[in-house]
PDB file of N, CA and C in Angstrom:
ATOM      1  N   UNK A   1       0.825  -1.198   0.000  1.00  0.00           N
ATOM      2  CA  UNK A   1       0.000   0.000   0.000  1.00  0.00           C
ATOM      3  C   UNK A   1       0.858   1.246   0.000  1.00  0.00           C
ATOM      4  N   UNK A   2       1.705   0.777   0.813  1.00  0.00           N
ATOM      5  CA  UNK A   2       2.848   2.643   1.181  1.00  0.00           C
ATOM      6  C   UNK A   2       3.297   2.338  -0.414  1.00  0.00           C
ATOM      7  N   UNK A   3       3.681   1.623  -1.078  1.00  0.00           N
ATOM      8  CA  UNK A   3       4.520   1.887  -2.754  1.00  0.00           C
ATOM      9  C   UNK A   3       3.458   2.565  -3.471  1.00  0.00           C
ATOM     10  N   UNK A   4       2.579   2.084  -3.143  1.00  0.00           N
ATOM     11  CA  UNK A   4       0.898   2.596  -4.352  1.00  0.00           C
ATOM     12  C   UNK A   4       1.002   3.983  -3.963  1.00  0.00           C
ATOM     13  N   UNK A   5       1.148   4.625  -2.646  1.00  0.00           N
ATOM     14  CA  UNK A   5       0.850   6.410  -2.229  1.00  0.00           C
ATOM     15  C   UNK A   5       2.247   6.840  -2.415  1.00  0.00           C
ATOM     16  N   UNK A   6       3.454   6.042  -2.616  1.00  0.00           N
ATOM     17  CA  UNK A   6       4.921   6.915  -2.869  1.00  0.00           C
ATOM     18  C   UNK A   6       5.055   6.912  -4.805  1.00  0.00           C
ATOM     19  N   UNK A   7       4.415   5.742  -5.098  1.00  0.00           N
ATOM     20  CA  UNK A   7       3.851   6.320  -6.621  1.00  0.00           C
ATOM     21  C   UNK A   7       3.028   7.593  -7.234  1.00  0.00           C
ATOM     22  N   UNK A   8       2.171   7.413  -6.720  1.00  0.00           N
ATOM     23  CA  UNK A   8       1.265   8.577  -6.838  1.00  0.00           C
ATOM     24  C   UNK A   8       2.165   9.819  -6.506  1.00  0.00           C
ATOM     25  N   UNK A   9       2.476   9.825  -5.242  1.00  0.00           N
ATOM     26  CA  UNK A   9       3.080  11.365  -4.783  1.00  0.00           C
ATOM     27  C   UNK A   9       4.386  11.712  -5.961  1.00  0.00           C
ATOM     28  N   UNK A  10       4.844  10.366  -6.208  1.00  0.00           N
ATOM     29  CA  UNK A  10       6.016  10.820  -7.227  1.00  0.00           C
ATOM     30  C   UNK A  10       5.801  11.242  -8.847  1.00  0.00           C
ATOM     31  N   UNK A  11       4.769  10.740  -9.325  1.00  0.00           N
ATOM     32  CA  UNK A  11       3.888  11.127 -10.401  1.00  0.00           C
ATOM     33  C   UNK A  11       2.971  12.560 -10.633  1.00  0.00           C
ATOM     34  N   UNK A  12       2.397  13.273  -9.411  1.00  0.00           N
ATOM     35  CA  UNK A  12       2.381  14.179  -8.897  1.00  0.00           C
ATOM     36  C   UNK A  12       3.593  15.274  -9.154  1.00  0.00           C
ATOM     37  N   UNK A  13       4.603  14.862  -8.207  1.00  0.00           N
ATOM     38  CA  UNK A  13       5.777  15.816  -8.172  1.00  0.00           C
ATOM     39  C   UNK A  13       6.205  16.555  -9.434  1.00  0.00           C
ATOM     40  N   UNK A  14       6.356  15.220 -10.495  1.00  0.00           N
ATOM     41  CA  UNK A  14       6.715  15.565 -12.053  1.00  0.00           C
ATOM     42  C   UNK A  14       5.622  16.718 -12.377  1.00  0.00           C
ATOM     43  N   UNK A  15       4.406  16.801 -12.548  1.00  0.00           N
ATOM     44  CA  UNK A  15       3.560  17.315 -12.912  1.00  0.00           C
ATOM     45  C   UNK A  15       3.483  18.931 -12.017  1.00  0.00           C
ATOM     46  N   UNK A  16       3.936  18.741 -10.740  1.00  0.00           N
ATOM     47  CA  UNK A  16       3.716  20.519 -10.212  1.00  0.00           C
ATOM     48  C   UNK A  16       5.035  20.879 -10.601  1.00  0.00           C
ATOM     49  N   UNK A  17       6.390  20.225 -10.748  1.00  0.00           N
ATOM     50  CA  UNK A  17       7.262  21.053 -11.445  1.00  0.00           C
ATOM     51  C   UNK A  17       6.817  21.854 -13.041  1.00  0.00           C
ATOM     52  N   UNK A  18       6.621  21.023 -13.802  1.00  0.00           N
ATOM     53  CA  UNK A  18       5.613  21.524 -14.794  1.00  0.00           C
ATOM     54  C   UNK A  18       5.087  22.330 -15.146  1.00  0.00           C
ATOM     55  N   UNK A  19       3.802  22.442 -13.719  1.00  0.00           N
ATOM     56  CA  UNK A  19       3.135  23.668 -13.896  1.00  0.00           C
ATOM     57  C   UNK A  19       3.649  24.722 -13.345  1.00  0.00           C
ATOM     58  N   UNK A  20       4.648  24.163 -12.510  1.00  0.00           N
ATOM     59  CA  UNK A  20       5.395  25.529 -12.026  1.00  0.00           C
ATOM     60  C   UNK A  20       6.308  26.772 -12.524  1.00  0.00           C
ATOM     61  N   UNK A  21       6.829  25.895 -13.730  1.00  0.00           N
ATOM     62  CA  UNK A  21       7.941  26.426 -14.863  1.00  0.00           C
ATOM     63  C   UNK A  21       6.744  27.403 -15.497  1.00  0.00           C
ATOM     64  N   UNK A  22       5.328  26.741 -15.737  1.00  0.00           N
ATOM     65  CA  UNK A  22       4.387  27.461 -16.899  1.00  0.00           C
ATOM     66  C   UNK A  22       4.302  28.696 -16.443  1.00  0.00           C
ATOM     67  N   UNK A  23       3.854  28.557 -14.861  1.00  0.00           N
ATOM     68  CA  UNK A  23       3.586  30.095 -13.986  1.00  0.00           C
ATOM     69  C   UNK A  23       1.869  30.396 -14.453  1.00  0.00           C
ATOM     70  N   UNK A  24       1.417  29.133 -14.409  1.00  0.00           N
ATOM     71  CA  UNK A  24      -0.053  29.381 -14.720  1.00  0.00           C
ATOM     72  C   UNK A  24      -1.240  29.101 -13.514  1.00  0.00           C
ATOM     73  N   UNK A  25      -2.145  29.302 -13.424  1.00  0.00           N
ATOM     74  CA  UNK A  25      -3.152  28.874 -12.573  1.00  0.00           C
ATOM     75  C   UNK A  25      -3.488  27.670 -12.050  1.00  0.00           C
ATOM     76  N   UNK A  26      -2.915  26.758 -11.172  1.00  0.00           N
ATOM     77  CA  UNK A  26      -3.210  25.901 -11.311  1.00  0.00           C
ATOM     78  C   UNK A  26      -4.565  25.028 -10.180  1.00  0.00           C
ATOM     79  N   UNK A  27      -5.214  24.117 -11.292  1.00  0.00           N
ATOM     80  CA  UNK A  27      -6.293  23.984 -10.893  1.00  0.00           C
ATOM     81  C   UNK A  27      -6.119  22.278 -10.221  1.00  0.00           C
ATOM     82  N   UNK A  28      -6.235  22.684  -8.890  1.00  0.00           N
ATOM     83  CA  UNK A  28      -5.386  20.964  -7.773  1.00  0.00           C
ATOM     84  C   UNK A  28      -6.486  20.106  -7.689  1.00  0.00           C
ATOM     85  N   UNK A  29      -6.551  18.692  -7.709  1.00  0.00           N
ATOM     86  CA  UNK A  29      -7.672  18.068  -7.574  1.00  0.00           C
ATOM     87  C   UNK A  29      -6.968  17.401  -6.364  1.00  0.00           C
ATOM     88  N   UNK A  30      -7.751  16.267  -5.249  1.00  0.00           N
ATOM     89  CA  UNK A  30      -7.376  15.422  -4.817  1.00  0.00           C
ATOM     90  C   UNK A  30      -9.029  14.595  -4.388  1.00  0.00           C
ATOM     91  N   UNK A  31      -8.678  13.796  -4.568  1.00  0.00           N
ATOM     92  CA  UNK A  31      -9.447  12.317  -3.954  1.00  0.00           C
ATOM     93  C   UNK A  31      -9.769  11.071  -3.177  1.00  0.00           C
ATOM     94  N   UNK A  32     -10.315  11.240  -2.453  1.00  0.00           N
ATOM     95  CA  UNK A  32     -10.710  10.750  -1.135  1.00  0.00           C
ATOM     96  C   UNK A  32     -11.484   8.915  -1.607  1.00  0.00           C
ATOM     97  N   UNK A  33     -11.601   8.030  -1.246  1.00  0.00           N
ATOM     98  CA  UNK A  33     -12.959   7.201  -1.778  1.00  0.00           C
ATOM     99  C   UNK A  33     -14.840   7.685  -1.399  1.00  0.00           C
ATOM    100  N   UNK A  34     -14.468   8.766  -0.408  1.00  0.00           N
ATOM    101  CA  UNK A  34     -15.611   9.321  -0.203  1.00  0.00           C
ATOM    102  C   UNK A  34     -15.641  11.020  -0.758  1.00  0.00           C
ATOM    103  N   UNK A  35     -14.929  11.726  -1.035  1.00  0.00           N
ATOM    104  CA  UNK A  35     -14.746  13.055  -1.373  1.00  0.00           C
ATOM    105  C   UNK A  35     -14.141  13.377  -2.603  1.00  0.00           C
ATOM    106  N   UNK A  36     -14.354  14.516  -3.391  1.00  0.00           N
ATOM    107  CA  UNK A  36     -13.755  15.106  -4.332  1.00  0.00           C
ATOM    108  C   UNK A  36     -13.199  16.664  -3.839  1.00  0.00           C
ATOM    109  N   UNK A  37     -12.365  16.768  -3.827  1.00  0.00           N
ATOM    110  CA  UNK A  37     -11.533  18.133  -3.614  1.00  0.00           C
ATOM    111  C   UNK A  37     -11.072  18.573  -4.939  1.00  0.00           C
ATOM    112  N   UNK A  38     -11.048  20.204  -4.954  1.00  0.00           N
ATOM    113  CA  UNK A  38     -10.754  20.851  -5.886  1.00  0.00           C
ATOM    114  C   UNK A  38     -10.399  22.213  -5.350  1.00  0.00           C
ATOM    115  N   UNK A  39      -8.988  22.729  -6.166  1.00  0.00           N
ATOM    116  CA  UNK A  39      -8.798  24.142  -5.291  1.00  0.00           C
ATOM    117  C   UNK A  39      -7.870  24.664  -6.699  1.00  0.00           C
ATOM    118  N   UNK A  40      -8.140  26.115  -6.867  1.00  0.00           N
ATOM    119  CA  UNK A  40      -7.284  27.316  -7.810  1.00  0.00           C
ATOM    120  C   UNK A  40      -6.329  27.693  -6.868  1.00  0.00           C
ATOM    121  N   UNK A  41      -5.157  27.773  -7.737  1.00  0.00           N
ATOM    122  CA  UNK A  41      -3.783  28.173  -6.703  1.00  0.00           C
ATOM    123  C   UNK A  41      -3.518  29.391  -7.600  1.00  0.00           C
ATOM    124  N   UNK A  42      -3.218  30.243  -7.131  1.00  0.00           N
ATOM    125  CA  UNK A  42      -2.369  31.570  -7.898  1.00  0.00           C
ATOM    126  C   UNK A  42      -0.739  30.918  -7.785  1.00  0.00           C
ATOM    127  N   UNK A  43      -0.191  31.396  -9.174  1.00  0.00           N
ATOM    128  CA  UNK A  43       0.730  30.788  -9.599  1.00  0.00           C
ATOM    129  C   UNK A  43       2.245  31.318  -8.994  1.00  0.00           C
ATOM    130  N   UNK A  44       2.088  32.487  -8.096  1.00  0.00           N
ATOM    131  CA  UNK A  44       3.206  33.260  -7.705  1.00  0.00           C
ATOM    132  C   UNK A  44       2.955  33.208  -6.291  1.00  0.00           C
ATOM    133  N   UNK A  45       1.746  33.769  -5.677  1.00  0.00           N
ATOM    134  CA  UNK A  45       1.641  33.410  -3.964  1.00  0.00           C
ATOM    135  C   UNK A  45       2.070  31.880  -3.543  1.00  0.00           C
ATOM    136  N   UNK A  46       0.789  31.052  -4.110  1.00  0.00           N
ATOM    137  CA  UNK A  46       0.732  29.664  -3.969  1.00  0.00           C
ATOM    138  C   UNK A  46      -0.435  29.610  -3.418  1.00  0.00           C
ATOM    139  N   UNK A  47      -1.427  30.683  -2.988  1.00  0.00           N
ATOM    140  CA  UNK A  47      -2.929  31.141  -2.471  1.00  0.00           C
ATOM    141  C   UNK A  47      -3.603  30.776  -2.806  1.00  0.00           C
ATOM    142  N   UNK A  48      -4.677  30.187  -1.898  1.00  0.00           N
ATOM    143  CA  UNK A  48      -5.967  29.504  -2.881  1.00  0.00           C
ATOM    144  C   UNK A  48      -6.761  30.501  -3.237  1.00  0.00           C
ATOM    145  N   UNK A  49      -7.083  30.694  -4.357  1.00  0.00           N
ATOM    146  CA  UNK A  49      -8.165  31.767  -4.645  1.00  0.00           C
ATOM    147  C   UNK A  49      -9.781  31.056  -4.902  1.00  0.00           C
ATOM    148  N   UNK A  50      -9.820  30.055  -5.041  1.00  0.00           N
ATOM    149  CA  UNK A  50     -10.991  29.258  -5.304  1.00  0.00           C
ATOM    150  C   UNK A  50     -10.980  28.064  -4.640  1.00  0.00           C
ATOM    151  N   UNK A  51     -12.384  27.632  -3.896  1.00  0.00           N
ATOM    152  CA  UNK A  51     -12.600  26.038  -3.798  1.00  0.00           C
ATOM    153  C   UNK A  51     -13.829  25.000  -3.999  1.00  0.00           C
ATOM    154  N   UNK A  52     -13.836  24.178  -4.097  1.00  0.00           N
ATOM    155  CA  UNK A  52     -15.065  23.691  -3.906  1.00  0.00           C
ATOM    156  C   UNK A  52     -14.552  22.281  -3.721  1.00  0.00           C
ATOM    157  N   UNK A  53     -15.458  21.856  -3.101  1.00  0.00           N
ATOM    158  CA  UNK A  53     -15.764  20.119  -2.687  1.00  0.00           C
ATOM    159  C   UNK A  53     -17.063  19.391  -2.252  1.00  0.00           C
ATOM    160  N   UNK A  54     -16.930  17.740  -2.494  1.00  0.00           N
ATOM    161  CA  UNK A  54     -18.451  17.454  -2.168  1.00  0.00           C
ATOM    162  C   UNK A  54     -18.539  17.224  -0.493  1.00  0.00           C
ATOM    163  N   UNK A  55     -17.686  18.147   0.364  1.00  0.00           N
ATOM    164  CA  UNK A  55     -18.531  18.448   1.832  1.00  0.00           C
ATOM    165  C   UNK A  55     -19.162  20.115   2.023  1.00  0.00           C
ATOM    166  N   UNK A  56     -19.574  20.560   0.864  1.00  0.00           N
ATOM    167  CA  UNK A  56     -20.037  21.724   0.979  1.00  0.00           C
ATOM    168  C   UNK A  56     -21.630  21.160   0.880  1.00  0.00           C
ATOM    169  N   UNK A  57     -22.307  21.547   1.635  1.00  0.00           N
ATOM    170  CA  UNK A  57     -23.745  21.732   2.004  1.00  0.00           C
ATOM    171  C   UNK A  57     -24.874  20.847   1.148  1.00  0.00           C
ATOM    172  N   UNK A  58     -24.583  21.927  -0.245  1.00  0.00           N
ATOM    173  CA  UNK A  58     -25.738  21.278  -1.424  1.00  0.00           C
ATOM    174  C   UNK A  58     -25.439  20.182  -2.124  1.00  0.00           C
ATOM    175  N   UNK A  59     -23.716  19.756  -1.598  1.00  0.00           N
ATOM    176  CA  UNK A  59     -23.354  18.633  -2.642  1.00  0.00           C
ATOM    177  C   UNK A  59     -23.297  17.002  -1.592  1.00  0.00           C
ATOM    178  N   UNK A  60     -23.887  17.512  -0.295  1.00  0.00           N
ATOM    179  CA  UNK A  60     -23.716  16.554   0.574  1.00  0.00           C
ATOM    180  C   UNK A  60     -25.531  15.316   1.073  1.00  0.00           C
ATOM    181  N   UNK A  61     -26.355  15.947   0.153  1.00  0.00           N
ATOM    182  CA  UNK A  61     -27.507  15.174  -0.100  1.00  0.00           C
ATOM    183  C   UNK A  61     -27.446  14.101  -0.215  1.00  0.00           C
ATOM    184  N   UNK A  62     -26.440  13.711  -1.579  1.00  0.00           N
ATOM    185  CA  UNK A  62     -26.591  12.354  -2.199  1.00  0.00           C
ATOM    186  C   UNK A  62     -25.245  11.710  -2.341  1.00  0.00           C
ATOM    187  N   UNK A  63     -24.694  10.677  -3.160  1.00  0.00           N
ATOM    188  CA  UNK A  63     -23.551  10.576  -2.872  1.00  0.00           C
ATOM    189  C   UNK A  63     -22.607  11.183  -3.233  1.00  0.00           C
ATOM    190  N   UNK A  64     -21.195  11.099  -2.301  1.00  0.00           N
ATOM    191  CA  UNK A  64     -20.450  12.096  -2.307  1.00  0.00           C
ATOM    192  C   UNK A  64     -19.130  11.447  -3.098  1.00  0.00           C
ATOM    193  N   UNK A  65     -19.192  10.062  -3.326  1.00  0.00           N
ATOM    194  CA  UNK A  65     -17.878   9.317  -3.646  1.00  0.00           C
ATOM    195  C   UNK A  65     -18.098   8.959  -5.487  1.00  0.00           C
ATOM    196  N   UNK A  66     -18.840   9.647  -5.913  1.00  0.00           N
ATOM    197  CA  UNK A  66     -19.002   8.748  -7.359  1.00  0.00           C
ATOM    198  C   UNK A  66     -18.868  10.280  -8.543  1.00  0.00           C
ATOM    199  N   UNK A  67     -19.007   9.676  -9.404  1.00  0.00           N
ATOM    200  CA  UNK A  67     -19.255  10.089 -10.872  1.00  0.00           C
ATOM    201  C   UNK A  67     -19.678  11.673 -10.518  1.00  0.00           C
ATOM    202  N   UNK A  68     -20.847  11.578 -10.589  1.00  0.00           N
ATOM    203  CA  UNK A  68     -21.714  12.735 -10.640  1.00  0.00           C
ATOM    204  C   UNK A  68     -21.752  13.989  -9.762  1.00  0.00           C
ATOM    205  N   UNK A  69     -21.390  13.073  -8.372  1.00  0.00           N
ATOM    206  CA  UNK A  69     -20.812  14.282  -7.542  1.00  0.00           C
ATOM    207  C   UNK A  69     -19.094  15.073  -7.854  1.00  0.00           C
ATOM    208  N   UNK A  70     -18.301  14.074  -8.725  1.00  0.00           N
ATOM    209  CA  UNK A  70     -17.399  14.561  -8.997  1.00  0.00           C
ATOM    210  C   UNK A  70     -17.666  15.787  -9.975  1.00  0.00           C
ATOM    211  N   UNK A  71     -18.490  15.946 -11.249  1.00  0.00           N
ATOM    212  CA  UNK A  71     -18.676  16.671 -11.883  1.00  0.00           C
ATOM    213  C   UNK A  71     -19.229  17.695 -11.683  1.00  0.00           C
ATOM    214  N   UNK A  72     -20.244  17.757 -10.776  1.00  0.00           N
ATOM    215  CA  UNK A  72     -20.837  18.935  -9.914  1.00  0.00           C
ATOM    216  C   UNK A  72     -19.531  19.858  -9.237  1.00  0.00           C
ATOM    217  N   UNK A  73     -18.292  19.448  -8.893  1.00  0.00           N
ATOM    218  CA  UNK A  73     -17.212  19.968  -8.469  1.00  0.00           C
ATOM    219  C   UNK A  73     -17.093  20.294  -9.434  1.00  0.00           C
ATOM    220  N   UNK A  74     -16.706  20.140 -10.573  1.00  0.00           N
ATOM    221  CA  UNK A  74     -15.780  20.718 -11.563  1.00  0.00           C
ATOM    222  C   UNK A  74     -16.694  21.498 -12.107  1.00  0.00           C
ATOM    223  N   UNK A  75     -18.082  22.003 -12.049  1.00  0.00           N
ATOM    224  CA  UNK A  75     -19.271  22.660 -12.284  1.00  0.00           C
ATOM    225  C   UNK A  75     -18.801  24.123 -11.387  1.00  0.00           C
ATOM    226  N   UNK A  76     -18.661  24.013 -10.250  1.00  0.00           N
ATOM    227  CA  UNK A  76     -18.842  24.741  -9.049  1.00  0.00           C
ATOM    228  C   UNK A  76     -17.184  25.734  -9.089  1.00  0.00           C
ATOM    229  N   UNK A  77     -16.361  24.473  -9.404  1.00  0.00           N
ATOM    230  CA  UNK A  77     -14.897  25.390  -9.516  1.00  0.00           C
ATOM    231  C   UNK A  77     -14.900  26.261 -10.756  1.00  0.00           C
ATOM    232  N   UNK A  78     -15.517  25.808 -12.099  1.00  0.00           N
ATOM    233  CA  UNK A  78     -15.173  26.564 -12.923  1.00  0.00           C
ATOM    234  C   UNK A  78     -15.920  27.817 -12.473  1.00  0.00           C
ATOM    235  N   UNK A  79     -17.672  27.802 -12.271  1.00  0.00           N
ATOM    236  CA  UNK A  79     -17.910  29.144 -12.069  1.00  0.00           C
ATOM    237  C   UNK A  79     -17.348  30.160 -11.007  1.00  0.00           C
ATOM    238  N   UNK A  80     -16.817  29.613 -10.103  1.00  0.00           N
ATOM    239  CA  UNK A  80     -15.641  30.296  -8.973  1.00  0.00           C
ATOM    240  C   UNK A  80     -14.661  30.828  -9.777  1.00  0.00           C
ATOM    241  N   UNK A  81     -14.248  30.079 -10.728  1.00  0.00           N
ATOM    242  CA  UNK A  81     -13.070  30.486 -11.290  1.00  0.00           C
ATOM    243  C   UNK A  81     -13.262  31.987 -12.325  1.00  0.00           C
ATOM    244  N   UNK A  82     -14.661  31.914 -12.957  1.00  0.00           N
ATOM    245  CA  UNK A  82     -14.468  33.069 -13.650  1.00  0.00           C
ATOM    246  C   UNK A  82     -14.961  33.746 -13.155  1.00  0.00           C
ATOM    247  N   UNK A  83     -15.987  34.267 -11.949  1.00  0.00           N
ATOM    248  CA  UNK A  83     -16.256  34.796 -11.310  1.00  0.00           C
ATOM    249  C   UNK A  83     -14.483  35.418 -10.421  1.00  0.00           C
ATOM    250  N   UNK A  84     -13.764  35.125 -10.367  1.00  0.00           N
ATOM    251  CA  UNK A  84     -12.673  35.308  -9.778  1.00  0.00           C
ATOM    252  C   UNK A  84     -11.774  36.268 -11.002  1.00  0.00           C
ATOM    253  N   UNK A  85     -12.346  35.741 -12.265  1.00  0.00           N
ATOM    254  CA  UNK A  85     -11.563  36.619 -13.359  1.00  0.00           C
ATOM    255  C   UNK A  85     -10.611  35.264 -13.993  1.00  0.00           C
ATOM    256  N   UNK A  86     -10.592  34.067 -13.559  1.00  0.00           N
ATOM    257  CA  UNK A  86      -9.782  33.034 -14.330  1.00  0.00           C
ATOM    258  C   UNK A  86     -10.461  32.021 -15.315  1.00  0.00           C
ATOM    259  N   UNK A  87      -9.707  32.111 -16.214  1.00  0.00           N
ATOM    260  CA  UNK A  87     -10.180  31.167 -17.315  1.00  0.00           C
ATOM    261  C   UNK A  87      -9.375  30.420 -17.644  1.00  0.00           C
ATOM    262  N   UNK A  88      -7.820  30.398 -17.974  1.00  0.00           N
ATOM    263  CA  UNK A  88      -6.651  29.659 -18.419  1.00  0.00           C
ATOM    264  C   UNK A  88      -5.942  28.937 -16.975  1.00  0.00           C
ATOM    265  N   UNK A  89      -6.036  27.600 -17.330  1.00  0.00           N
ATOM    266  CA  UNK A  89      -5.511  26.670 -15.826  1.00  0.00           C
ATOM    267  C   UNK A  89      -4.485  25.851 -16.218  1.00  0.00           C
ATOM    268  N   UNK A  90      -4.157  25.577 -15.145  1.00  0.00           N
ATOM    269  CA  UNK A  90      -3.533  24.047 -15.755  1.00  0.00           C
ATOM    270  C   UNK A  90      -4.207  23.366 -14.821  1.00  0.00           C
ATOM    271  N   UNK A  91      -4.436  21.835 -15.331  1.00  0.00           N
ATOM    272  CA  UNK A  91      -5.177  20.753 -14.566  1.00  0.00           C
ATOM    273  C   UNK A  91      -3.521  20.013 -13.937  1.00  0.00           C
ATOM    274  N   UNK A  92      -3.633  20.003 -12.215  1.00  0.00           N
ATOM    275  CA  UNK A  92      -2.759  19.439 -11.889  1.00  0.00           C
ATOM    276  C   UNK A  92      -3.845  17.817 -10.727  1.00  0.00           C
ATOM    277  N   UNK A  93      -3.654  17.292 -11.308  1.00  0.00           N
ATOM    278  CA  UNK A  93      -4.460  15.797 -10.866  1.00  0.00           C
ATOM    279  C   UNK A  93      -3.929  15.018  -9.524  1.00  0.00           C
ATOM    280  N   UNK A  94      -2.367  15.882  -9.565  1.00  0.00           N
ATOM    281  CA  UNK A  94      -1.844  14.954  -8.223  1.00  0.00           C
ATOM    282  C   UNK A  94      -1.660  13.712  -8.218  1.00  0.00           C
ATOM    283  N   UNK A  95      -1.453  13.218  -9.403  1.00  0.00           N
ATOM    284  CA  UNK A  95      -0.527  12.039  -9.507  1.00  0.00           C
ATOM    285  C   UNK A  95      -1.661  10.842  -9.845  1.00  0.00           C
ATOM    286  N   UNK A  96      -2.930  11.157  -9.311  1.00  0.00           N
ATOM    287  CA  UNK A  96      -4.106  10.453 -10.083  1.00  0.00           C
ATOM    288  C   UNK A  96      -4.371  10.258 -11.698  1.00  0.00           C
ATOM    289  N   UNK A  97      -4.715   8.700 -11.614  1.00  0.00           N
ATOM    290  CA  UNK A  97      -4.877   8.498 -13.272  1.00  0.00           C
ATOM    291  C   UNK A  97      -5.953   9.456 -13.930  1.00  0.00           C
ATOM    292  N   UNK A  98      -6.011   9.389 -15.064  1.00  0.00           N
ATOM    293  CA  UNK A  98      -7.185  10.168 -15.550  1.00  0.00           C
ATOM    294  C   UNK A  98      -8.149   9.447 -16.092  1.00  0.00           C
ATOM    295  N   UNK A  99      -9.168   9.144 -14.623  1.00  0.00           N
ATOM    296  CA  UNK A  99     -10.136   8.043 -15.405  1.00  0.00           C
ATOM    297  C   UNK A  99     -10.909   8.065 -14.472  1.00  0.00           C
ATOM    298  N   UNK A 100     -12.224   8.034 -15.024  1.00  0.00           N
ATOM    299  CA  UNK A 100     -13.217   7.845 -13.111  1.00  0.00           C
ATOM    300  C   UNK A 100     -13.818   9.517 -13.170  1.00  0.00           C
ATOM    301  N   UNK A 101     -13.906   9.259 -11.507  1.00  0.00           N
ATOM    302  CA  UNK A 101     -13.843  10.562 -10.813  1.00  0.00           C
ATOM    303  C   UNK A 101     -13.060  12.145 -11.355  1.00  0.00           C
ATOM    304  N   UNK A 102     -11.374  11.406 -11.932  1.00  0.00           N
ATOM    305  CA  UNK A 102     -10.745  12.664 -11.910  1.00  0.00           C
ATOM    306  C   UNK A 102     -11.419  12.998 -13.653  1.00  0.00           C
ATOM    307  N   UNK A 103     -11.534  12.261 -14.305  1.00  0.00           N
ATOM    308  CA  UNK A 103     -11.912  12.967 -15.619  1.00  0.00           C
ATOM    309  C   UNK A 103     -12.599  13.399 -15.739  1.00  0.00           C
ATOM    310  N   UNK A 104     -14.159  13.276 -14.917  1.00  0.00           N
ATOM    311  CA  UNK A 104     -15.417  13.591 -14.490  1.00  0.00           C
ATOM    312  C   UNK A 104     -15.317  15.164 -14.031  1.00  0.00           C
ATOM    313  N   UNK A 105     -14.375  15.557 -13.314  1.00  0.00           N
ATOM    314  CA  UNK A 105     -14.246  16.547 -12.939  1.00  0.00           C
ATOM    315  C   UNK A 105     -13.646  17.220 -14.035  1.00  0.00           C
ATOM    316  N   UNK A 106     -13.144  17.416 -14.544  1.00  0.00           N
ATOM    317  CA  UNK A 106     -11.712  17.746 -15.749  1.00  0.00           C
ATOM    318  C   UNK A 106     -12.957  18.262 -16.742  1.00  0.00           C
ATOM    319  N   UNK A 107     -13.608  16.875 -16.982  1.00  0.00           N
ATOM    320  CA  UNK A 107     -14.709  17.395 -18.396  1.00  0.00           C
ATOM    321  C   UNK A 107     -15.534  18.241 -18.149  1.00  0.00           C
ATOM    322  N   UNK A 108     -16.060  18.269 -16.542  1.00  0.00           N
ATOM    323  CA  UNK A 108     -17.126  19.296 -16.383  1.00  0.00           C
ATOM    324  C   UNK A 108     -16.859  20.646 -16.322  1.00  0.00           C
ATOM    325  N   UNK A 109     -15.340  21.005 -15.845  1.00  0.00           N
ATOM    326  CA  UNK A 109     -14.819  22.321 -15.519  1.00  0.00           C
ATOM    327  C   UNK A 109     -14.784  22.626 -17.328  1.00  0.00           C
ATOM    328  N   UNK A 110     -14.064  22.002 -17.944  1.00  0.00           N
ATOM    329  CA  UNK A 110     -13.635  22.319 -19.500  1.00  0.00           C
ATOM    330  C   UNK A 110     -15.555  22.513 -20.221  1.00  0.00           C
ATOM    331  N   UNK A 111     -16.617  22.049 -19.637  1.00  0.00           N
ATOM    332  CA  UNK A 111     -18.366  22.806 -20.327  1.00  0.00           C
ATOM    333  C   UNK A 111     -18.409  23.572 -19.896  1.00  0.00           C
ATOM    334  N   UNK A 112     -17.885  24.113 -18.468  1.00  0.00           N
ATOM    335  CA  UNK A 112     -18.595  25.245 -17.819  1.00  0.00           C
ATOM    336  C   UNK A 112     -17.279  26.348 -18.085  1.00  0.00           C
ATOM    337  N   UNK A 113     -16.494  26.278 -18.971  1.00  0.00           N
ATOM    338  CA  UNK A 113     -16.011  27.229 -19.416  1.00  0.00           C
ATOM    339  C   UNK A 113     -14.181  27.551 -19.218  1.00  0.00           C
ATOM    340  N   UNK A 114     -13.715  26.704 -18.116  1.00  0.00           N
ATOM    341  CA  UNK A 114     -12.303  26.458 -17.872  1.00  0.00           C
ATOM    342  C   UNK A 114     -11.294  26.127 -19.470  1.00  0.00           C
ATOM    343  N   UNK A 115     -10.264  26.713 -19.312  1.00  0.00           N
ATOM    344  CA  UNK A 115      -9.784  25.822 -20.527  1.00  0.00           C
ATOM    345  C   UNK A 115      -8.685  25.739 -19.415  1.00  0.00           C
ATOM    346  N   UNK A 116      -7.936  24.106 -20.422  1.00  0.00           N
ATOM    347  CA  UNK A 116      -6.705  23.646 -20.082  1.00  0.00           C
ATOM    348  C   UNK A 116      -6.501  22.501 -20.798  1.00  0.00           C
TER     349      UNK A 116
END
């Protein structure tokens, strides 16, 4: 189990150097088996300027670990995001595959208006 989370974190690492060189917005996911997290980092503080997740109020009805609640996040961050004045991100996934949950989120931010 500890090799499976020192994979991930190291797959991760590659990817915030990355976005770090770009100096772009980056948009952090992480994943729980029960939660979806999502947060906008300003690319020079390191400040969150945006968040959303499924333990906020309206997203805590139904389930919080699947599909649909993931996309409702990526619904909720993008309009944070341009409401904030951001549109150009980078998607940093944190070392998570892109499949499931994290793409769910990814596709919904990229309808509601995010690019990356």
């Amino acid at each position: 189990m500890k090799d499976k989370k020192l994979a991930r974190q190291r797959r991760g690492q590659k990817a915030a150097v990355v976005i770090k060189i770009l100096e772009a917005y980056r948009l952090k996911i992480h994943r729980t088996p029960r939660h979806m997290y999502a947060q906008l980092i300003h690319p020079q503080d390191g400040k969150i300027v945006v968040s959303a997740s499924t333990l906020e109020k309206e997203l805590r009805t139904g389930k919080t670990g699947n599909v649909i609640a993931a996309g409702e996040v990526g619904k909720r961050i993008a309009e944070r995001a341009k409401q904030a004045g951001v549109v150009k991100v980078a998607f940093d996934r944190a070392g998570f595959k892109y499949h499931g949950r994290v793409k769910a989120l990814a596709d919904a931010a990229r309808a509601a208006g995010l690019e990356f």
